[in-house]
N, C-alpha and C. Protein backbone atom coordinates (compact mmCIF):
# COMPACT_ATOMS: atom_id res chain seq x y z
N UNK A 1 90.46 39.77 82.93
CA UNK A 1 89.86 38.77 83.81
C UNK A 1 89.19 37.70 82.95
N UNK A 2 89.78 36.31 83.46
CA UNK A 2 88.38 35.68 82.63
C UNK A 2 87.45 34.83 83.04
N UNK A 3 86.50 34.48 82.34
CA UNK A 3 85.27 33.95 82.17
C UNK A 3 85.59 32.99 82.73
N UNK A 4 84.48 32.28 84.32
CA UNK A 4 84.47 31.07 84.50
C UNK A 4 84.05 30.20 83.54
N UNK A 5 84.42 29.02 82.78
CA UNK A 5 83.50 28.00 82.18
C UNK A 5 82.67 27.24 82.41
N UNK A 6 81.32 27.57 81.70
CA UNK A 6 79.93 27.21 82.15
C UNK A 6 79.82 26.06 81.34
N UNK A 7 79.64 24.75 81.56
CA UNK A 7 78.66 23.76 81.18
C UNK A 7 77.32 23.95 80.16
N UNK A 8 77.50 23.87 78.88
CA UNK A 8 75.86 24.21 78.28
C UNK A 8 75.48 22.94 77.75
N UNK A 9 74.46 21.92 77.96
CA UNK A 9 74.57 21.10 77.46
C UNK A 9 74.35 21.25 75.67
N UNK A 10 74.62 20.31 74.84
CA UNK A 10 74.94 20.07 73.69
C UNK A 10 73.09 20.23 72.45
N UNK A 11 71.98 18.97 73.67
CA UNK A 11 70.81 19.60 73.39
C UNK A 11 70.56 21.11 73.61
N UNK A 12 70.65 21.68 74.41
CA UNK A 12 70.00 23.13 74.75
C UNK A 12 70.62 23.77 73.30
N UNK A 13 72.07 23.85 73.28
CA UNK A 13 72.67 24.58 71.87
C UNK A 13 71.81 23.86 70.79
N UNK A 14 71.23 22.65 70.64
CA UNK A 14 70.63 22.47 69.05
C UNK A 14 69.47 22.88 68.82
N UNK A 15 68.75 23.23 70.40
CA UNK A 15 67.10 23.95 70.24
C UNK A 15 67.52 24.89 69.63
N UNK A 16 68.26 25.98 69.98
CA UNK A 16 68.49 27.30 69.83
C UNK A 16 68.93 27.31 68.29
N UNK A 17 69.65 26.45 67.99
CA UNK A 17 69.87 26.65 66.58
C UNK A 17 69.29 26.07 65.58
N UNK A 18 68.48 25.03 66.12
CA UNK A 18 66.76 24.41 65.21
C UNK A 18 65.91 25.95 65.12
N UNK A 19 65.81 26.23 66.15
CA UNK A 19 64.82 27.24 66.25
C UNK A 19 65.58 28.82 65.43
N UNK A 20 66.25 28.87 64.95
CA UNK A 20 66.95 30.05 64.68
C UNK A 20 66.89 30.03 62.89
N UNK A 21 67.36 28.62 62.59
CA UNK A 21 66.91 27.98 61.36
C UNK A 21 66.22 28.99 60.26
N UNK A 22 66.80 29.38 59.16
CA UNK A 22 66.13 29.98 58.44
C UNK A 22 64.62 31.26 58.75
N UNK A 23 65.16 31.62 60.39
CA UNK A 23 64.04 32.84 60.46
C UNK A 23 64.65 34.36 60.37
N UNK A 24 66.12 34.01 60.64
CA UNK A 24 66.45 35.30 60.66
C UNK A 24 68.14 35.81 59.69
N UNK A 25 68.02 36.94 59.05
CA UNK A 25 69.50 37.06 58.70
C UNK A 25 70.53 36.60 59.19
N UNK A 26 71.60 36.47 58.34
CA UNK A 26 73.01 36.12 59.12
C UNK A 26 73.04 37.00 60.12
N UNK A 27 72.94 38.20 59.95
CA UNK A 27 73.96 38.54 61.14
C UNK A 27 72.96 39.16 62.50
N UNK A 28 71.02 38.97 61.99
CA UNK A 28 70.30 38.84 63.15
C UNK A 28 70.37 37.25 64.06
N UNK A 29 70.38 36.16 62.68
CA UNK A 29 70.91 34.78 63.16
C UNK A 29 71.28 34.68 64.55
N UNK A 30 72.99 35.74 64.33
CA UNK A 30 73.83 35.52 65.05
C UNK A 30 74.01 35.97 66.47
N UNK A 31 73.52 37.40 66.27
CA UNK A 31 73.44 38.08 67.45
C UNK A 31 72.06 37.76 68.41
N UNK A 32 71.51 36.91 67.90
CA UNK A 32 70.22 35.61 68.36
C UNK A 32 70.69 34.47 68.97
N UNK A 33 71.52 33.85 68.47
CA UNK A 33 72.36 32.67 69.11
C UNK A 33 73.48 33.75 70.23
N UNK A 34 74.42 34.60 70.05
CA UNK A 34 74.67 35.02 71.25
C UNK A 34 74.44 35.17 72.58
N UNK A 35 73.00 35.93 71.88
CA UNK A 35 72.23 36.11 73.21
C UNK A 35 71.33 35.27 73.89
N UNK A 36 70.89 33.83 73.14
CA UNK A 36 70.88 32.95 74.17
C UNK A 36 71.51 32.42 75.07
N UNK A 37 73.17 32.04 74.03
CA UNK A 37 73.92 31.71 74.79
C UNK A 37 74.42 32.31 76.50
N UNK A 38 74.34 33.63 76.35
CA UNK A 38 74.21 34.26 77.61
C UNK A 38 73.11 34.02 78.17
N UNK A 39 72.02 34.10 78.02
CA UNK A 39 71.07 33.68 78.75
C UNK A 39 71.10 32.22 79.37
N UNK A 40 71.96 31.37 78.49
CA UNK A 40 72.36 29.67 78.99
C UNK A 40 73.12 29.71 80.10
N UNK A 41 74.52 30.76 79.85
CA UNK A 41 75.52 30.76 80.61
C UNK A 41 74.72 31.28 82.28
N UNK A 42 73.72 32.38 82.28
CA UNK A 42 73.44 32.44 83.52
C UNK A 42 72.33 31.35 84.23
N UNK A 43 72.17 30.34 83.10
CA UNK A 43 71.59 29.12 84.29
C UNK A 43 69.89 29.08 83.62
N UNK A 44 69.32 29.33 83.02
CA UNK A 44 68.29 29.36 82.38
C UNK A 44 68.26 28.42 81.62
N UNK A 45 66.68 27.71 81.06
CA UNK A 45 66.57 26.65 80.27
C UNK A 45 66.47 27.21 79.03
N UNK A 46 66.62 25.66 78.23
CA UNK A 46 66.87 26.38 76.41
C UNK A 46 65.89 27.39 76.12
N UNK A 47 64.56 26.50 76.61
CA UNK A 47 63.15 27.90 76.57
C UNK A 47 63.40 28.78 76.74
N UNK A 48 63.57 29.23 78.04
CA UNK A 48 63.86 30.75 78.62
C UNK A 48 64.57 31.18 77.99
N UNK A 49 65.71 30.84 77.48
CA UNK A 49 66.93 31.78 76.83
C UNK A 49 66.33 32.39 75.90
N UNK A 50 65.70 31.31 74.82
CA UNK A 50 65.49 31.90 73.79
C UNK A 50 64.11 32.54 73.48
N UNK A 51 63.02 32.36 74.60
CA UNK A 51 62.23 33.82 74.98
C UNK A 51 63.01 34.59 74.98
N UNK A 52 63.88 34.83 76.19
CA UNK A 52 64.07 36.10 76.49
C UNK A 52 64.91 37.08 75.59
N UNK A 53 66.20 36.21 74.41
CA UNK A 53 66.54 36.78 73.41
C UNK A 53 65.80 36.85 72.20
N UNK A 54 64.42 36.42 71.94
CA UNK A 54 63.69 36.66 71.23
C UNK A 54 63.09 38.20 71.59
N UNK A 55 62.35 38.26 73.06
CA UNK A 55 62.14 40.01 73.49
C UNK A 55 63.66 40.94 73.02
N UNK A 56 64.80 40.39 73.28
CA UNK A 56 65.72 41.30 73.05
C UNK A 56 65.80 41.50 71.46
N UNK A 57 65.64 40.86 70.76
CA UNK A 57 65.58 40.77 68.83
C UNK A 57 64.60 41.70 69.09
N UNK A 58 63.56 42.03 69.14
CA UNK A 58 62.43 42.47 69.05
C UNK A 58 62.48 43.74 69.76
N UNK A 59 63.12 43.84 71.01
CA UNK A 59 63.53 45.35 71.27
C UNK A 59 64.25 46.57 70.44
N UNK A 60 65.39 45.38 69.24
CA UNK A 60 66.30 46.16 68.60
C UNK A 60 65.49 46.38 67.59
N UNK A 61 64.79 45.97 67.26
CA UNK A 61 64.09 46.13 65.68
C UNK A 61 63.52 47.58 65.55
């Protein structure tokens, strides 16, 4: 099945990756930008996303 395509605007992706910037490993980096991105895709602002995948970084640790 696939994925409807969601609209993210272009700012929201550069917060997330300003803010990601040299705080975390490659491959915490990454799975950081993922999980905003899901948090984008269900309709949430750049903020929110990346609260809420910041609690999720922080759950896995």
């Amino acid at each position: 099945m696939q994925q409807p395509k969601v609209f993210i605007p272009a700012d929201d992706v550069s917060k997330i990756l300003e803010m990601s910037k040299d705080v975390f490993n490659n491959d915490e980096e990454l799975n950081f930008i993922k999980s905003c991105l899901y948090y984008l895709m269900e309709g949430v602002s750049a903020e929110h996303a990346i609260d809420m995948a910041m609690i999720d970084y922080l759950i896995d640790l």
